[in-house]
PDB file of N, CA and C in Angstrom:
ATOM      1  N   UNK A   1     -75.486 -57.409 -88.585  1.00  0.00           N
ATOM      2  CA  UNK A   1     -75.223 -57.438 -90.001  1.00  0.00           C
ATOM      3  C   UNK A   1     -74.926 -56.012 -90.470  1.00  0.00           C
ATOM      4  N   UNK A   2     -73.677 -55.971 -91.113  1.00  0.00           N
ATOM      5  CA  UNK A   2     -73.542 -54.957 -92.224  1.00  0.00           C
ATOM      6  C   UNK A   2     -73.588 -54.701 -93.637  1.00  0.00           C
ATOM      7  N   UNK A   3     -74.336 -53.324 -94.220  1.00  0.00           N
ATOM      8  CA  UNK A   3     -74.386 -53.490 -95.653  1.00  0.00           C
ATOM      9  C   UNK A   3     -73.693 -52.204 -96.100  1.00  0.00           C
ATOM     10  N   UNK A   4     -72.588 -52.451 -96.880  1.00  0.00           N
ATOM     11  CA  UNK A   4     -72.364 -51.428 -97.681  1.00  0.00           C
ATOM     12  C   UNK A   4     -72.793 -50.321 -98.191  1.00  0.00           C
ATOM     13  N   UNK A   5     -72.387 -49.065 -98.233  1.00  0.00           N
ATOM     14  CA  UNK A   5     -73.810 -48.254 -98.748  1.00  0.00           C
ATOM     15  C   UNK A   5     -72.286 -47.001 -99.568  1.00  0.00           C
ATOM     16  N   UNK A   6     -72.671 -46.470-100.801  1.00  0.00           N
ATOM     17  CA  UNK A   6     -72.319 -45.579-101.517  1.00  0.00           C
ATOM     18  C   UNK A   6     -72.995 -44.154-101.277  1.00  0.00           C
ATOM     19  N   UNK A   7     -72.187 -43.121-100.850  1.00  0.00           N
ATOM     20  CA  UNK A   7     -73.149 -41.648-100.854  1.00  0.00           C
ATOM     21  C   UNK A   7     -72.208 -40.723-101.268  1.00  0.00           C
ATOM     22  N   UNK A   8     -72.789 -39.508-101.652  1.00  0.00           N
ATOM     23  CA  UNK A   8     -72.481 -38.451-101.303  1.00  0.00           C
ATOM     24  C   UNK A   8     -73.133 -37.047-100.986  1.00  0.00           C
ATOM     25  N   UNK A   9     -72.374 -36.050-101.000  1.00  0.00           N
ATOM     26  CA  UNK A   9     -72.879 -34.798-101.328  1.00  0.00           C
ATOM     27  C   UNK A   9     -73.149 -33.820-102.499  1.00  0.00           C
ATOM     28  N   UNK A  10     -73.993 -33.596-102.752  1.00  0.00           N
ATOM     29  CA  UNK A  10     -74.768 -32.428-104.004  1.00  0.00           C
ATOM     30  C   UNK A  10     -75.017 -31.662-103.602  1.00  0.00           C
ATOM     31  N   UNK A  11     -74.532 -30.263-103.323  1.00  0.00           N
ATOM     32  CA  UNK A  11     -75.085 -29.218-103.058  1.00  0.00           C
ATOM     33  C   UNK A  11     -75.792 -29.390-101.375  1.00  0.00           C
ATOM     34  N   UNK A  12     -76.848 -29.513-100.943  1.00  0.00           N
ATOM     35  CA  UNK A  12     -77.294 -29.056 -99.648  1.00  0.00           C
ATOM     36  C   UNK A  12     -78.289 -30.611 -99.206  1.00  0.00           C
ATOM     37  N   UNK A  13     -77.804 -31.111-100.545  1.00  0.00           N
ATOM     38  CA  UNK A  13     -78.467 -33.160 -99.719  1.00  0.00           C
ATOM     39  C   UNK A  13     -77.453 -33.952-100.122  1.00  0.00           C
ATOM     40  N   UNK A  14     -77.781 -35.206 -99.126  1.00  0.00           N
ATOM     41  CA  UNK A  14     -76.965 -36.265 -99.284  1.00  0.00           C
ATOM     42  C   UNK A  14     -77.550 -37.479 -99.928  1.00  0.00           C
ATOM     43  N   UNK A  15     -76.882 -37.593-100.710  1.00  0.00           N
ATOM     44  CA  UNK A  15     -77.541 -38.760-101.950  1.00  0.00           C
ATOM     45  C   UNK A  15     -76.830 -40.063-101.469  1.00  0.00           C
ATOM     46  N   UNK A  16     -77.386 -41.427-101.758  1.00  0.00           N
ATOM     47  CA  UNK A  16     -76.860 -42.625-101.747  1.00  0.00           C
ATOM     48  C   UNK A  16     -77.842 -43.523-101.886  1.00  0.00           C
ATOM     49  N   UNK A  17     -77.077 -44.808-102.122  1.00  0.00           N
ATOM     50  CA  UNK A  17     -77.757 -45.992-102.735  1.00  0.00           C
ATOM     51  C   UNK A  17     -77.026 -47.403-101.852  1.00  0.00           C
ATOM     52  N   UNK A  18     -77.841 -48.216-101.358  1.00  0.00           N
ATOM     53  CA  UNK A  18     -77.067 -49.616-101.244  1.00  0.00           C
ATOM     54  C   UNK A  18     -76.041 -50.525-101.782  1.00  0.00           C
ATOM     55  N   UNK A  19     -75.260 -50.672-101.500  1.00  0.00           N
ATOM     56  CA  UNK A  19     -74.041 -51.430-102.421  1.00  0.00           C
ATOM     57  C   UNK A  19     -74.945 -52.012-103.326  1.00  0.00           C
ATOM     58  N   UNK A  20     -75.081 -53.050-102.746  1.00  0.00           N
ATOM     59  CA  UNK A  20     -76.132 -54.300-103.137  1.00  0.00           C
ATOM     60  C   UNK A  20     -77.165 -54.234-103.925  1.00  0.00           C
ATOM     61  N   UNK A  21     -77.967 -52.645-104.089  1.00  0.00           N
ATOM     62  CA  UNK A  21     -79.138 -52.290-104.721  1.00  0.00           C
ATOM     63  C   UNK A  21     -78.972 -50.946-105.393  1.00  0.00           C
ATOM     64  N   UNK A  22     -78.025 -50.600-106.256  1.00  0.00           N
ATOM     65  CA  UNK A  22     -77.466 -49.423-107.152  1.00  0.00           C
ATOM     66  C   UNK A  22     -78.717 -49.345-107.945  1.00  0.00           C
ATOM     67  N   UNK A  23     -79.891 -49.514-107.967  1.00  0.00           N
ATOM     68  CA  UNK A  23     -80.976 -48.759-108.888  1.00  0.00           C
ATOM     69  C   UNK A  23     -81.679 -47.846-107.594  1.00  0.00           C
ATOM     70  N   UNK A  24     -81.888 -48.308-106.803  1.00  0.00           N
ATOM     71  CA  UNK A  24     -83.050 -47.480-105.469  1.00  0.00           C
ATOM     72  C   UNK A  24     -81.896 -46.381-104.688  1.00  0.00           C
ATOM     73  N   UNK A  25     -82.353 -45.584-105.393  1.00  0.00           N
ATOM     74  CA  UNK A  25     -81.262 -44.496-104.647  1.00  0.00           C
ATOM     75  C   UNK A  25     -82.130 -43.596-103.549  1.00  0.00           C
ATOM     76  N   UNK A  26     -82.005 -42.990-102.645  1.00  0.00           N
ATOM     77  CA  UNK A  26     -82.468 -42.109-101.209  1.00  0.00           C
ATOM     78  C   UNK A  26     -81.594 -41.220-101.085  1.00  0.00           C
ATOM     79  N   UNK A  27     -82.258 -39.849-100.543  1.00  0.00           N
ATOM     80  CA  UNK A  27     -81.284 -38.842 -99.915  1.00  0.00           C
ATOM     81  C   UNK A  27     -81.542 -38.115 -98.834  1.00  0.00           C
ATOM     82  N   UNK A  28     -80.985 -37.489 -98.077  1.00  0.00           N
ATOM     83  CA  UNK A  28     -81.403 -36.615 -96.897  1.00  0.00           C
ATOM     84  C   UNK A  28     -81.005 -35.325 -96.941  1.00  0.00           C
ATOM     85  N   UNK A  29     -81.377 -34.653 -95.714  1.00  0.00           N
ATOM     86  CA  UNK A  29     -81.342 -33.572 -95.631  1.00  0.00           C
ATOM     87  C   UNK A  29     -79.415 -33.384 -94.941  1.00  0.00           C
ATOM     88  N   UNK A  30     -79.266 -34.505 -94.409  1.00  0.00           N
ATOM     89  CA  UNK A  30     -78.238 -34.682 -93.665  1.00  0.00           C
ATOM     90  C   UNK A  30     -77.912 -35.795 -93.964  1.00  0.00           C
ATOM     91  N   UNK A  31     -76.368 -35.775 -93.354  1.00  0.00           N
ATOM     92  CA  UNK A  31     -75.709 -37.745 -93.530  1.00  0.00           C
ATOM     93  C   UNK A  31     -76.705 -38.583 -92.626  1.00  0.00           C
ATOM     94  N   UNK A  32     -77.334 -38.593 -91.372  1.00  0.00           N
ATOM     95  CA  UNK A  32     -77.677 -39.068 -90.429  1.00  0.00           C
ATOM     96  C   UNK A  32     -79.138 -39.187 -90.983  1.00  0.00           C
ATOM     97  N   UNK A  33     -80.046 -38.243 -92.315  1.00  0.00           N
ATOM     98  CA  UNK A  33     -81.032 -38.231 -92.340  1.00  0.00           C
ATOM     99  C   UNK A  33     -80.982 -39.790 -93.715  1.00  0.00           C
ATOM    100  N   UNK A  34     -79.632 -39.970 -94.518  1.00  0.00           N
ATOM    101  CA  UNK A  34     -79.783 -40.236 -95.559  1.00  0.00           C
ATOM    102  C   UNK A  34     -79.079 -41.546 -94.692  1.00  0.00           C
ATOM    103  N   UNK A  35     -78.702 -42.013 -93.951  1.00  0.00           N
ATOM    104  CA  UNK A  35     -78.620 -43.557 -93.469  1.00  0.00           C
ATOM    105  C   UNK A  35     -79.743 -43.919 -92.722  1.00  0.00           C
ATOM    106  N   UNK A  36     -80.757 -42.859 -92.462  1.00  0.00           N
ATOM    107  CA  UNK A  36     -82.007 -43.480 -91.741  1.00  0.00           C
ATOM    108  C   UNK A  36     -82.881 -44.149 -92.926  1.00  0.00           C
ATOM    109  N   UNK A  37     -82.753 -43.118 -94.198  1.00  0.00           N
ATOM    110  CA  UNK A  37     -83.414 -43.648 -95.311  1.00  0.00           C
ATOM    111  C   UNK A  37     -82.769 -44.669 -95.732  1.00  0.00           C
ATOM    112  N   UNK A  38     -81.713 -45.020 -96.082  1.00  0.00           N
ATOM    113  CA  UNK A  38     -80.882 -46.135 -96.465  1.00  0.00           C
ATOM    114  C   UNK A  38     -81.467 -47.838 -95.983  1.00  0.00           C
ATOM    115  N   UNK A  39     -81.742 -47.005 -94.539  1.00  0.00           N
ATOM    116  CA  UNK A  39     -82.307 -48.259 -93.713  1.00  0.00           C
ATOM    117  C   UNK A  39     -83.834 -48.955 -94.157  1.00  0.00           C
ATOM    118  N   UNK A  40     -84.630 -47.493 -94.317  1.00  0.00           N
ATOM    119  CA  UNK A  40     -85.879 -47.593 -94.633  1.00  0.00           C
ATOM    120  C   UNK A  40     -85.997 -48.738 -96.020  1.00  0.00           C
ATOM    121  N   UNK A  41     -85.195 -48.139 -96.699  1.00  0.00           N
ATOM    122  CA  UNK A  41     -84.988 -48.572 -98.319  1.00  0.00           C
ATOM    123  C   UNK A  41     -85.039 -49.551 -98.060  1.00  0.00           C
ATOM    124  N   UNK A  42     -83.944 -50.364 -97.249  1.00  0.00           N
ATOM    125  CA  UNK A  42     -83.492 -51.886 -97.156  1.00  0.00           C
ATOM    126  C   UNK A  42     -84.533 -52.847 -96.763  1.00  0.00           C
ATOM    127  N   UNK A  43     -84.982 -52.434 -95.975  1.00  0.00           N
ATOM    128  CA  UNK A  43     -86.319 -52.968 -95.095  1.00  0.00           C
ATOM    129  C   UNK A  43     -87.401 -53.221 -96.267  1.00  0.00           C
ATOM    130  N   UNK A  44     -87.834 -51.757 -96.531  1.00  0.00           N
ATOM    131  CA  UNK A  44     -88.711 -52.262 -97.984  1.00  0.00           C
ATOM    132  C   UNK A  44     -88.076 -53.394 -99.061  1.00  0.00           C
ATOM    133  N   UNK A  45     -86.862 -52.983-100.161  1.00  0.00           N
ATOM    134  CA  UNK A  45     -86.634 -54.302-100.600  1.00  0.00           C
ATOM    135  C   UNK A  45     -86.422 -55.776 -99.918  1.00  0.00           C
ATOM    136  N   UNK A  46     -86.243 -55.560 -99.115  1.00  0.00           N
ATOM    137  CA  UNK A  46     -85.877 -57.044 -98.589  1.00  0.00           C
ATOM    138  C   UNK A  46     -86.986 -57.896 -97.634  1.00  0.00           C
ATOM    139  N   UNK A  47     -88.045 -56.552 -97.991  1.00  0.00           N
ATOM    140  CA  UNK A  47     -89.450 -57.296 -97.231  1.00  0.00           C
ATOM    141  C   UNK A  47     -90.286 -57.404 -98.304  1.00  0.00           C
ATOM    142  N   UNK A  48     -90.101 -57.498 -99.601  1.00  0.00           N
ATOM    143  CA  UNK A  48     -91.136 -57.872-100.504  1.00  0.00           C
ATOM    144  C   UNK A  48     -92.247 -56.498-100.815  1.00  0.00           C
ATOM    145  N   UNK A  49     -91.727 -55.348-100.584  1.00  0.00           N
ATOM    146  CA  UNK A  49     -92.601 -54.393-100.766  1.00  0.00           C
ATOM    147  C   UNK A  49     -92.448 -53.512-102.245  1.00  0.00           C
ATOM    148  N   UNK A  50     -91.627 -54.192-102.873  1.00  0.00           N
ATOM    149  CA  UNK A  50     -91.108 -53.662-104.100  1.00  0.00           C
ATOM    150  C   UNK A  50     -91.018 -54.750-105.042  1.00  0.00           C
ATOM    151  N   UNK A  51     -91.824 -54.828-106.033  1.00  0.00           N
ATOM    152  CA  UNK A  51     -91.383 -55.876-106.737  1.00  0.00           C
ATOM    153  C   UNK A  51     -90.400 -55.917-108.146  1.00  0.00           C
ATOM    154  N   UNK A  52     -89.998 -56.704-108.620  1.00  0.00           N
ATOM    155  CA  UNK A  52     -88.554 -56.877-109.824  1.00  0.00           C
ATOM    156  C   UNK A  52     -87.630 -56.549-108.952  1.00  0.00           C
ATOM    157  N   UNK A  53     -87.070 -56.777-108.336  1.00  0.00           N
ATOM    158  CA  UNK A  53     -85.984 -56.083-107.965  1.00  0.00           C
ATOM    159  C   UNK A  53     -84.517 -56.515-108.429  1.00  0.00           C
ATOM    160  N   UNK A  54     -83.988 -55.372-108.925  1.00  0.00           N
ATOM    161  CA  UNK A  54     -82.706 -55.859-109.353  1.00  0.00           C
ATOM    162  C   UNK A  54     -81.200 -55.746-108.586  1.00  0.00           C
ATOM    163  N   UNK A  55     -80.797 -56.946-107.986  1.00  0.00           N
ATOM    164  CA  UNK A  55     -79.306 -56.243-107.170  1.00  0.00           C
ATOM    165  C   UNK A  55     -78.114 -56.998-107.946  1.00  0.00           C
ATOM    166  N   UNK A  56     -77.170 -56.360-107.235  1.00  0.00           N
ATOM    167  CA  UNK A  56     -75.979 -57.070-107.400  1.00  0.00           C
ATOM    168  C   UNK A  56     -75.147 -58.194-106.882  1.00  0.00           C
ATOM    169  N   UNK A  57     -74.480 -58.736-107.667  1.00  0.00           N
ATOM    170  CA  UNK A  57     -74.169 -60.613-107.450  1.00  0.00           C
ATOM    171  C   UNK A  57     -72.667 -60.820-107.829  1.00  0.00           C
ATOM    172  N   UNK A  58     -71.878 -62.103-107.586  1.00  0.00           N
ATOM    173  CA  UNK A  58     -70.594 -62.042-107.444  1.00  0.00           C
ATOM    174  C   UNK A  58     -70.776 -63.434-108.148  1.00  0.00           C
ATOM    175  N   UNK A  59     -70.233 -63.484-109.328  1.00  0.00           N
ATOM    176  CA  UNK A  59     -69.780 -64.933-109.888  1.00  0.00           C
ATOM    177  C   UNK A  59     -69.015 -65.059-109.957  1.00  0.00           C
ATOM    178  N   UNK A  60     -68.488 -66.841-109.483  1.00  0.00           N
ATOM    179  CA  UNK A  60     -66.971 -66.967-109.524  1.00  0.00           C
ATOM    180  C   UNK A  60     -66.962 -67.866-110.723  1.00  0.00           C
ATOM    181  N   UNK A  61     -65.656 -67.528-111.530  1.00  0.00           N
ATOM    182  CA  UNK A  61     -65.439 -67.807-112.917  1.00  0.00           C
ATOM    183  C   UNK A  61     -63.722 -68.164-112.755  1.00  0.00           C
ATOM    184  N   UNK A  62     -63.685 -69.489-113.490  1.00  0.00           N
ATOM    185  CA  UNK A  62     -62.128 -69.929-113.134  1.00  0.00           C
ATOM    186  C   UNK A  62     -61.719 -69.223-114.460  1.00  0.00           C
TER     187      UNK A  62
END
């Protein structure tokens, strides 16, 4: 499985957030440090370790 993920660079870290979950944002020290967190992130929301959680959804509308 793949998930989308949004990042960038600021100065001397790498910022990003899950497609899917644009409120829980993570960053690293490096690109490689900030997709390990990305991962971490995912794991927590999607294991019930965070509660409300708000993501994003696709309605189809004729």
């Amino acid at each position: 499985m793949k998930k989308k993920y949004i990042y960038w660079q600021d100065d001397d870290m790498w910022l990003g957030y899950l497609e899917e979950y644009p409120d829980y944002w993570t960053q690293g020290e490096t690109e490689e440090d900030l997709k390990e967190n990305l991962l971490d992130i995912y794991q927590e929301l999607t294991g019930n370790k965070i509660p409300n959680i708000r993501k994003v959804a696709e309605l189809e509308v004729s």
